[in-house]
PDB file of N, CA and C in Angstrom:
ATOM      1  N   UNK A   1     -67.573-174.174 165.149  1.00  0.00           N
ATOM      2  CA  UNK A   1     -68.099-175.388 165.718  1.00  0.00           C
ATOM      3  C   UNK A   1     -69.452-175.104 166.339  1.00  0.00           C
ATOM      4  N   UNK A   2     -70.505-176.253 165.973  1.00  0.00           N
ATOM      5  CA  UNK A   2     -71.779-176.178 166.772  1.00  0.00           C
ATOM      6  C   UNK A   2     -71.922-176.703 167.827  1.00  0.00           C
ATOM      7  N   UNK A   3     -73.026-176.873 168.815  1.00  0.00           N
ATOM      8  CA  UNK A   3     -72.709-177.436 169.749  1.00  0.00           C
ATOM      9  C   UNK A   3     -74.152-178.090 169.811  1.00  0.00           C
ATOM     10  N   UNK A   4     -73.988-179.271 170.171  1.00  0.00           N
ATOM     11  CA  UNK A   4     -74.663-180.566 169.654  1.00  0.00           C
ATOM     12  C   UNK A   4     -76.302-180.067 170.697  1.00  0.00           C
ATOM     13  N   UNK A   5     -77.473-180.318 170.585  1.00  0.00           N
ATOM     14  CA  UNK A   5     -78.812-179.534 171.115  1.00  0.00           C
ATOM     15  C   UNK A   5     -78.845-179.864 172.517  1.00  0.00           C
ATOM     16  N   UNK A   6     -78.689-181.155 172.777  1.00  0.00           N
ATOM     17  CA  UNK A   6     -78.378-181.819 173.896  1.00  0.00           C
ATOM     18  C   UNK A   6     -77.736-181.756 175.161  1.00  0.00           C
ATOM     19  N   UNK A   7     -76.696-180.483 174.596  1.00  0.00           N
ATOM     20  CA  UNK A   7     -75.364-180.330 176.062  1.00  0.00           C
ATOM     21  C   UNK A   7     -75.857-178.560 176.244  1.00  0.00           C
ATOM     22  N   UNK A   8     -75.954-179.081 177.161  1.00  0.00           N
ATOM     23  CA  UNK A   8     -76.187-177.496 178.284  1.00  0.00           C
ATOM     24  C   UNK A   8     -74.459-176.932 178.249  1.00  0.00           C
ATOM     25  N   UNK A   9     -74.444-176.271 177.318  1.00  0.00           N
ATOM     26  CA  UNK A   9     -72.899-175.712 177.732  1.00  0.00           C
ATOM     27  C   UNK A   9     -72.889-174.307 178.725  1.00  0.00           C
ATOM     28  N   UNK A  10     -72.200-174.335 179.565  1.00  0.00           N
ATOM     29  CA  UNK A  10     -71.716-172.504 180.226  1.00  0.00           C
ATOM     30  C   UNK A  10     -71.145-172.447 180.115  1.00  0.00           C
ATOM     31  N   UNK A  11     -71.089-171.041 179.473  1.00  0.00           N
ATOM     32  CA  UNK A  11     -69.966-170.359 178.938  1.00  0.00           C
ATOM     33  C   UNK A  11     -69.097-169.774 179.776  1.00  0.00           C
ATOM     34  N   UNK A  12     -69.251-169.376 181.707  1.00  0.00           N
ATOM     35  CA  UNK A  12     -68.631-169.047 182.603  1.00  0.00           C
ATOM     36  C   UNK A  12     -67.688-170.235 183.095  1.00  0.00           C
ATOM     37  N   UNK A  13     -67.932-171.604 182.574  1.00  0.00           N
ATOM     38  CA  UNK A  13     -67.417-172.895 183.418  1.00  0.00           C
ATOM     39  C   UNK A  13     -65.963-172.810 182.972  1.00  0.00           C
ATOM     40  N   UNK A  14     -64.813-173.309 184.005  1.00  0.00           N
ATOM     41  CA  UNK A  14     -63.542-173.100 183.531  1.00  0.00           C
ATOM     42  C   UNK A  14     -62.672-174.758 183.425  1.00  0.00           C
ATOM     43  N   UNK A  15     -64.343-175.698 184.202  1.00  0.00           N
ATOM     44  CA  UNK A  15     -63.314-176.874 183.772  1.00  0.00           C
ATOM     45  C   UNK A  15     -64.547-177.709 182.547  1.00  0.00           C
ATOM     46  N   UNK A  16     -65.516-176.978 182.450  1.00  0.00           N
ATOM     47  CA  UNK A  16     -66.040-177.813 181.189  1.00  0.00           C
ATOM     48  C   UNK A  16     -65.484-177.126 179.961  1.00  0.00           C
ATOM     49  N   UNK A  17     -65.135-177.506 179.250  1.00  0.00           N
ATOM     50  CA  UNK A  17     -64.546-176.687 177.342  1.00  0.00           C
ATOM     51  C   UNK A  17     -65.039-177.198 176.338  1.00  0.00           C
ATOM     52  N   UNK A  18     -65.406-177.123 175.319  1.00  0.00           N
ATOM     53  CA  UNK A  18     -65.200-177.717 174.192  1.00  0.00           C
ATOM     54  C   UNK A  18     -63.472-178.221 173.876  1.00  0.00           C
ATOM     55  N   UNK A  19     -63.297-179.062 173.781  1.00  0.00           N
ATOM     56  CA  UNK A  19     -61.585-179.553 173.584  1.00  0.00           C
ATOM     57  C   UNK A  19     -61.720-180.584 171.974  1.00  0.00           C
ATOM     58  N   UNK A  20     -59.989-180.518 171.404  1.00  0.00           N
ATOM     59  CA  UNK A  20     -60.196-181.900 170.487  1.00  0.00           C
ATOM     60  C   UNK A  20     -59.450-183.016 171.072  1.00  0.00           C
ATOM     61  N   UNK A  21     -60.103-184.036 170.476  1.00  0.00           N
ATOM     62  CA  UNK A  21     -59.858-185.414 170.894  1.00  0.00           C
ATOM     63  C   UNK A  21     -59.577-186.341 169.910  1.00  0.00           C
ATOM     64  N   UNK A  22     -58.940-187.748 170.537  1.00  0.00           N
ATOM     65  CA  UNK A  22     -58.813-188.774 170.058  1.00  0.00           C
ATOM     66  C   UNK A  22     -59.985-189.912 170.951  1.00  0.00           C
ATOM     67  N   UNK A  23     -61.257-190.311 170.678  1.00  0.00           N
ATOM     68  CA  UNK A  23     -61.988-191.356 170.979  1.00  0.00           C
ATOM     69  C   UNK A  23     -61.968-192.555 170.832  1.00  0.00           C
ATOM     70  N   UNK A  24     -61.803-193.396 171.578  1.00  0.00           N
ATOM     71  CA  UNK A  24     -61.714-194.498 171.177  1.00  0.00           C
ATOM     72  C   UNK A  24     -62.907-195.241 171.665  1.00  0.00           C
ATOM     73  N   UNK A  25     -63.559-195.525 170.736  1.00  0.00           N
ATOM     74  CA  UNK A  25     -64.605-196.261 169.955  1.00  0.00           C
ATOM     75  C   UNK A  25     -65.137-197.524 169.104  1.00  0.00           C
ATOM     76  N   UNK A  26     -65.157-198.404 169.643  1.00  0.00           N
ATOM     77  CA  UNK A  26     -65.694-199.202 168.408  1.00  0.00           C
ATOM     78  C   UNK A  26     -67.008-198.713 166.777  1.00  0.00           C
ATOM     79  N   UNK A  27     -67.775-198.124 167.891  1.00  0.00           N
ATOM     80  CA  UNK A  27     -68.785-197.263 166.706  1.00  0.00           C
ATOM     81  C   UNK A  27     -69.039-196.064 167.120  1.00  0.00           C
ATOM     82  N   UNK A  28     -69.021-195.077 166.113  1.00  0.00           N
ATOM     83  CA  UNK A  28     -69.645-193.869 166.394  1.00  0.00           C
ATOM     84  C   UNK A  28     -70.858-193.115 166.241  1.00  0.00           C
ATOM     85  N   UNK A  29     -71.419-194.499 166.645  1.00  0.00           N
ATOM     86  CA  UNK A  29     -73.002-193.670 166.671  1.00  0.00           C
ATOM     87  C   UNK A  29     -74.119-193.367 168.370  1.00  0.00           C
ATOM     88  N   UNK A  30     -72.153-193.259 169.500  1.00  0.00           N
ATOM     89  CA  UNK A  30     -72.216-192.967 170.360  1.00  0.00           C
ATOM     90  C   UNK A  30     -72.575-191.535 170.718  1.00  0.00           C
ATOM     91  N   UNK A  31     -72.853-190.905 171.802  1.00  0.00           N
ATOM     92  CA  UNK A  31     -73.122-189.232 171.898  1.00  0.00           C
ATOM     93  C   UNK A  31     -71.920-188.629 173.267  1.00  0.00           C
ATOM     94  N   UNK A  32     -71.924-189.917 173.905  1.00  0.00           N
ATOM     95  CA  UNK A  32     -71.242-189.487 175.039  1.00  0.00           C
ATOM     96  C   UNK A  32     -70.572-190.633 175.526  1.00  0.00           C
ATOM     97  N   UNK A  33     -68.878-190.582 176.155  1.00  0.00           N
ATOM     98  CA  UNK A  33     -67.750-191.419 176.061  1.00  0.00           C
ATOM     99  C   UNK A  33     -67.359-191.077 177.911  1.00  0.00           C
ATOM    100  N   UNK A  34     -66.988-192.305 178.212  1.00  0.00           N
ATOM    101  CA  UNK A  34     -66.271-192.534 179.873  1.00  0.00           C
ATOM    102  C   UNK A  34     -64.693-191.884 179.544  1.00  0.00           C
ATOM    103  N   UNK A  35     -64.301-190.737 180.589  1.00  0.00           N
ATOM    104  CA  UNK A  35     -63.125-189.966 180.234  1.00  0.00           C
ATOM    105  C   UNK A  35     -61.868-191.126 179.760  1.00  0.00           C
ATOM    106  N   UNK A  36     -61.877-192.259 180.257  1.00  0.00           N
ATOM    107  CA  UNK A  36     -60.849-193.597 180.090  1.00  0.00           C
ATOM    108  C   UNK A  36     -60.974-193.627 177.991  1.00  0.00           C
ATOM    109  N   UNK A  37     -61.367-193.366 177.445  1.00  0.00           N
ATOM    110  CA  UNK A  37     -61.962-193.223 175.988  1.00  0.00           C
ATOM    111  C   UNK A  37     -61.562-192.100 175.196  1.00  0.00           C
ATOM    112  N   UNK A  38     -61.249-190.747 176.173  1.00  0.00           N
ATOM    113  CA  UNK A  38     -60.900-189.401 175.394  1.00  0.00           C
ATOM    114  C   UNK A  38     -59.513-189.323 175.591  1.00  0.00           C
ATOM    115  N   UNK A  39     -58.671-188.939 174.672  1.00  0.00           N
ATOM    116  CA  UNK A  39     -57.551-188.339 174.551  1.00  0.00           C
ATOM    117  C   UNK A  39     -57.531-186.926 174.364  1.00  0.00           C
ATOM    118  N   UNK A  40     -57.216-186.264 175.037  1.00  0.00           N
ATOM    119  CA  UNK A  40     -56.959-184.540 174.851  1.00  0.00           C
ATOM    120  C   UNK A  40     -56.285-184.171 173.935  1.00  0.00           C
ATOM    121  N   UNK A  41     -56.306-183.790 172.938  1.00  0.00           N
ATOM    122  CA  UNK A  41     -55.250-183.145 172.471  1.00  0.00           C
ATOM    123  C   UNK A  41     -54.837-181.418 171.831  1.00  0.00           C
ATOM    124  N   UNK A  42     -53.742-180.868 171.258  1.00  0.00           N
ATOM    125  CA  UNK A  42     -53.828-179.334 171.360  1.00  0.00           C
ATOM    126  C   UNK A  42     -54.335-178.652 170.197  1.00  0.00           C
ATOM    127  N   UNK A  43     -54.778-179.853 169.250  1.00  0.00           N
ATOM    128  CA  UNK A  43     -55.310-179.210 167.794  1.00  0.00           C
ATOM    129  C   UNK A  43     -56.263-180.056 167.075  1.00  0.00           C
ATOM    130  N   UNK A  44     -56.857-179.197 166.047  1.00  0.00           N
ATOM    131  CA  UNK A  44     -57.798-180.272 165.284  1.00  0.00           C
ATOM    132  C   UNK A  44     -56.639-181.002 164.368  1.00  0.00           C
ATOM    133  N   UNK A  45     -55.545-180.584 163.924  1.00  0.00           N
ATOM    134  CA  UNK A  45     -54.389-181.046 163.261  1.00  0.00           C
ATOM    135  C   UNK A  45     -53.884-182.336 163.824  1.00  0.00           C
ATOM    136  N   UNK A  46     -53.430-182.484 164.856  1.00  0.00           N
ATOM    137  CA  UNK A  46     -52.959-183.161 166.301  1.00  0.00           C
ATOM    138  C   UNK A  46     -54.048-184.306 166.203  1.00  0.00           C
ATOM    139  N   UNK A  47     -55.411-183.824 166.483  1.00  0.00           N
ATOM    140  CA  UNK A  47     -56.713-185.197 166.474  1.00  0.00           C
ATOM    141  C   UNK A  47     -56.706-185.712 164.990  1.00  0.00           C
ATOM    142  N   UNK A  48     -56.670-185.143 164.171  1.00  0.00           N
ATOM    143  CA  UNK A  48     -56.849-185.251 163.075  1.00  0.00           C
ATOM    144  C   UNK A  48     -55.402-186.705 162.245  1.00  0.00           C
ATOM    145  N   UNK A  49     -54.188-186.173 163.102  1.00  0.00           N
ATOM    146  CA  UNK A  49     -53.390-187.346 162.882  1.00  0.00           C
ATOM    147  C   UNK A  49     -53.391-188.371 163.382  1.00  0.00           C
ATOM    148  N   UNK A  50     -53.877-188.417 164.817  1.00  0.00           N
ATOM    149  CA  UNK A  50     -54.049-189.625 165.592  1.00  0.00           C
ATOM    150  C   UNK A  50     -54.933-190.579 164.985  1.00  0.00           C
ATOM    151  N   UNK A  51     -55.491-190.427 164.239  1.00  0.00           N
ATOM    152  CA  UNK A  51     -56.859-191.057 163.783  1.00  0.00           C
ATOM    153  C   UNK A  51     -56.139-192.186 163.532  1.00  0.00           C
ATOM    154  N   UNK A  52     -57.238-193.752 163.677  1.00  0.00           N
ATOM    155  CA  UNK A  52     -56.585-194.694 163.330  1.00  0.00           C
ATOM    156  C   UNK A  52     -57.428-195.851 163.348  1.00  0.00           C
ATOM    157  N   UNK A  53     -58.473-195.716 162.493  1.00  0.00           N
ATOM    158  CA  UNK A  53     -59.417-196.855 162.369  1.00  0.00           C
ATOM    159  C   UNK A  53     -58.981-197.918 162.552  1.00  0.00           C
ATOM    160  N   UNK A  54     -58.137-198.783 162.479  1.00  0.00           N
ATOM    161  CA  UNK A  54     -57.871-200.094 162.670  1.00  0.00           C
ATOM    162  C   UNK A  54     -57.871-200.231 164.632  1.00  0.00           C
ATOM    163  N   UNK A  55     -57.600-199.086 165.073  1.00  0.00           N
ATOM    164  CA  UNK A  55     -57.237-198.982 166.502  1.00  0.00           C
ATOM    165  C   UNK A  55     -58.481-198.286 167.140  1.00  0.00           C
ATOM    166  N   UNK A  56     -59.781-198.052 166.041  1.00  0.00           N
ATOM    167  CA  UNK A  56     -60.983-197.260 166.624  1.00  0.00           C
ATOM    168  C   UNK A  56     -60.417-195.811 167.217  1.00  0.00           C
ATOM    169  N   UNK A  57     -59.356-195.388 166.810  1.00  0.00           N
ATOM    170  CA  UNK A  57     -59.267-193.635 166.982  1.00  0.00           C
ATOM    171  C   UNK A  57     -59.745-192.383 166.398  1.00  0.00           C
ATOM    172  N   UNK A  58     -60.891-191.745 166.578  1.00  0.00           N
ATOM    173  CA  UNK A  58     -61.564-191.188 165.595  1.00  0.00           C
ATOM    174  C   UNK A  58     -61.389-189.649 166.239  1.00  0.00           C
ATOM    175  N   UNK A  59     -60.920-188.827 165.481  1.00  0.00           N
ATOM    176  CA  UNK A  59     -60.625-187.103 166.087  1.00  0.00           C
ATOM    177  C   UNK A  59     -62.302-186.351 165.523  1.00  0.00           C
ATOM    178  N   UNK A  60     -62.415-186.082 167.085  1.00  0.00           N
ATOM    179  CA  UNK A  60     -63.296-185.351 167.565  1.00  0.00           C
ATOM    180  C   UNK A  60     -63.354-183.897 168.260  1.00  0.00           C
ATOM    181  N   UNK A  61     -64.437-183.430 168.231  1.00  0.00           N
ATOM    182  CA  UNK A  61     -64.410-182.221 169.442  1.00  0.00           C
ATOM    183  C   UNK A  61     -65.710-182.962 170.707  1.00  0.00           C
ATOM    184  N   UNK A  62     -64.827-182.378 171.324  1.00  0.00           N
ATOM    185  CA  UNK A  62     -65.942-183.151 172.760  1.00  0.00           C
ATOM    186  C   UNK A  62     -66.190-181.966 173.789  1.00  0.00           C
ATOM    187  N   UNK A  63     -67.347-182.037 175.028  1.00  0.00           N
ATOM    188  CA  UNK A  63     -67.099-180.845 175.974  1.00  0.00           C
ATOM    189  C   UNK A  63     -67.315-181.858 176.705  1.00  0.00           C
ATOM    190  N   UNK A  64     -66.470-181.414 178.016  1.00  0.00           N
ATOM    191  CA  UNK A  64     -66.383-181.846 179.540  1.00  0.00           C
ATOM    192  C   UNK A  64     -65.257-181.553 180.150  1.00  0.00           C
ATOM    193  N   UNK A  65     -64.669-182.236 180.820  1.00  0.00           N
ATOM    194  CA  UNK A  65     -65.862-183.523 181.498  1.00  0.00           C
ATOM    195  C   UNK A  65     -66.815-183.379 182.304  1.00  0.00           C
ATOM    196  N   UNK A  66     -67.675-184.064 182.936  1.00  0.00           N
ATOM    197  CA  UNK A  66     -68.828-184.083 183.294  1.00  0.00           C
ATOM    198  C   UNK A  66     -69.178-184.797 184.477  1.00  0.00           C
ATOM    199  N   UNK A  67     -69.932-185.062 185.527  1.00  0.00           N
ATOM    200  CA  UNK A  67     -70.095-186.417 185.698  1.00  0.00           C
ATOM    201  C   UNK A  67     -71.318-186.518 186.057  1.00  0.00           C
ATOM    202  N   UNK A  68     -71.415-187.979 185.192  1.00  0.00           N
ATOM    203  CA  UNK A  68     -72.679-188.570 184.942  1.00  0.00           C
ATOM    204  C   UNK A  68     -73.454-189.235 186.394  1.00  0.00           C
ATOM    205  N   UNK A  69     -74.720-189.410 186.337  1.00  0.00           N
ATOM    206  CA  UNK A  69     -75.409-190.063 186.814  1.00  0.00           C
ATOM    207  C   UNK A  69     -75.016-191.147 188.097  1.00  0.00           C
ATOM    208  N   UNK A  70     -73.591-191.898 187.260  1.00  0.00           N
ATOM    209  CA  UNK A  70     -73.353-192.825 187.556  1.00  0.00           C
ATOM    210  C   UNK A  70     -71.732-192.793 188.657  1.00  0.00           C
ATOM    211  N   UNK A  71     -71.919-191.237 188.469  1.00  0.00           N
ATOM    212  CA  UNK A  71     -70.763-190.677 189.024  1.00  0.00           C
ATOM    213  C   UNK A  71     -69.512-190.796 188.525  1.00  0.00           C
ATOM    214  N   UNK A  72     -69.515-191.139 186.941  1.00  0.00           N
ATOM    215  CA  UNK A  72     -68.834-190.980 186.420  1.00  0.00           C
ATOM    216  C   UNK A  72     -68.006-189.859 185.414  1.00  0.00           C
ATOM    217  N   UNK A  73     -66.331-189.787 185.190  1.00  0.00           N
ATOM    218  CA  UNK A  73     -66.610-188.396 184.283  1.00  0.00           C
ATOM    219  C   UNK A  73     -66.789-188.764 183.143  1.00  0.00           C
ATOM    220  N   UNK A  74     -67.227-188.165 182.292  1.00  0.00           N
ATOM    221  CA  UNK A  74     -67.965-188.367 180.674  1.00  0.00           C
ATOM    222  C   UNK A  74     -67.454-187.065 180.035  1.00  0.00           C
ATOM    223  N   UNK A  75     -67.373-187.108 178.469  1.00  0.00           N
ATOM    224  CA  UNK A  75     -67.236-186.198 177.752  1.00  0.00           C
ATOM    225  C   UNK A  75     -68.102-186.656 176.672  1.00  0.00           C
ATOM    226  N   UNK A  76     -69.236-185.470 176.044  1.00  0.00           N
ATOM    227  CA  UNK A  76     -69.832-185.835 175.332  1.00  0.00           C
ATOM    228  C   UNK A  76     -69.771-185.094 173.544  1.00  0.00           C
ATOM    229  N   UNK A  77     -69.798-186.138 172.762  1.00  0.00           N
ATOM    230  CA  UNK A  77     -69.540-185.466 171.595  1.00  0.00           C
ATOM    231  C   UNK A  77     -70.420-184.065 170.877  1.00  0.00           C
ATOM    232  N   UNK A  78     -69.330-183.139 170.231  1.00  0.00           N
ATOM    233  CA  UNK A  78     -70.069-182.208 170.132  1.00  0.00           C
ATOM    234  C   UNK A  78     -70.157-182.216 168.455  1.00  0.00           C
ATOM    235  N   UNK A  79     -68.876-183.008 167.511  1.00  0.00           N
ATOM    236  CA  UNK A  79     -68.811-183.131 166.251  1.00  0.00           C
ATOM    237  C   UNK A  79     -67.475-184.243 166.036  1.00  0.00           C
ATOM    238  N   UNK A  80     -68.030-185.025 165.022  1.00  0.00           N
ATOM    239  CA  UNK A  80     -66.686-186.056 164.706  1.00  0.00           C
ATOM    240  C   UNK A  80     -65.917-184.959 163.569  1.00  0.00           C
ATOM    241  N   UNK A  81     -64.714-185.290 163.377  1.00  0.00           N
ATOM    242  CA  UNK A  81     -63.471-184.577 162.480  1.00  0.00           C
ATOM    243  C   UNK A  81     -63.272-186.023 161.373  1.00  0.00           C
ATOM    244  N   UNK A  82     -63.076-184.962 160.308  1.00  0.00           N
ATOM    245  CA  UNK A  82     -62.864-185.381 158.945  1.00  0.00           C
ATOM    246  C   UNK A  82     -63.699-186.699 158.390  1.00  0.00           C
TER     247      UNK A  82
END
């Protein structure tokens, strides 16, 4: 996995990760999602089944969480799956 140019990752941080996910999305030509949006899950297998376009579930890898600006937590995409 790459990691998108944009996200300052550290590699010492123990609560930011790269993780996979289930996003829920209307479109994905988003970069970064409000944690209420990510589903955690324990595999790319796992994200990969959840998927469910009719329901906007799209399996991802994401890193965070984060919090934004707005003092919110965020996870931002690092690659969409399949």
């Amino acid at each position: 996995m790459h990691n998108m140019p944009y996200i300052l990752v550290d590699p010492e941080s123990t609560s930011l990760q790269q993780r996979f996910a289930l996003v829920n999305t209307p479109r994905k030509s988003r970069k970064r999602f409000p944690e209420a949006c990510v589903s955690l899950v324990d595999s790319e297998q796992e994200a990969m089944k959840g998927m469910d376009e009719v329901r906007h579930l799209y399996p991802a890898v994401v890193y965070g969480p984060s919090v934004s600006s707005e003092s919110q937590r965020i996870y931002y995409l690092v690659q969409w799956l399949g």
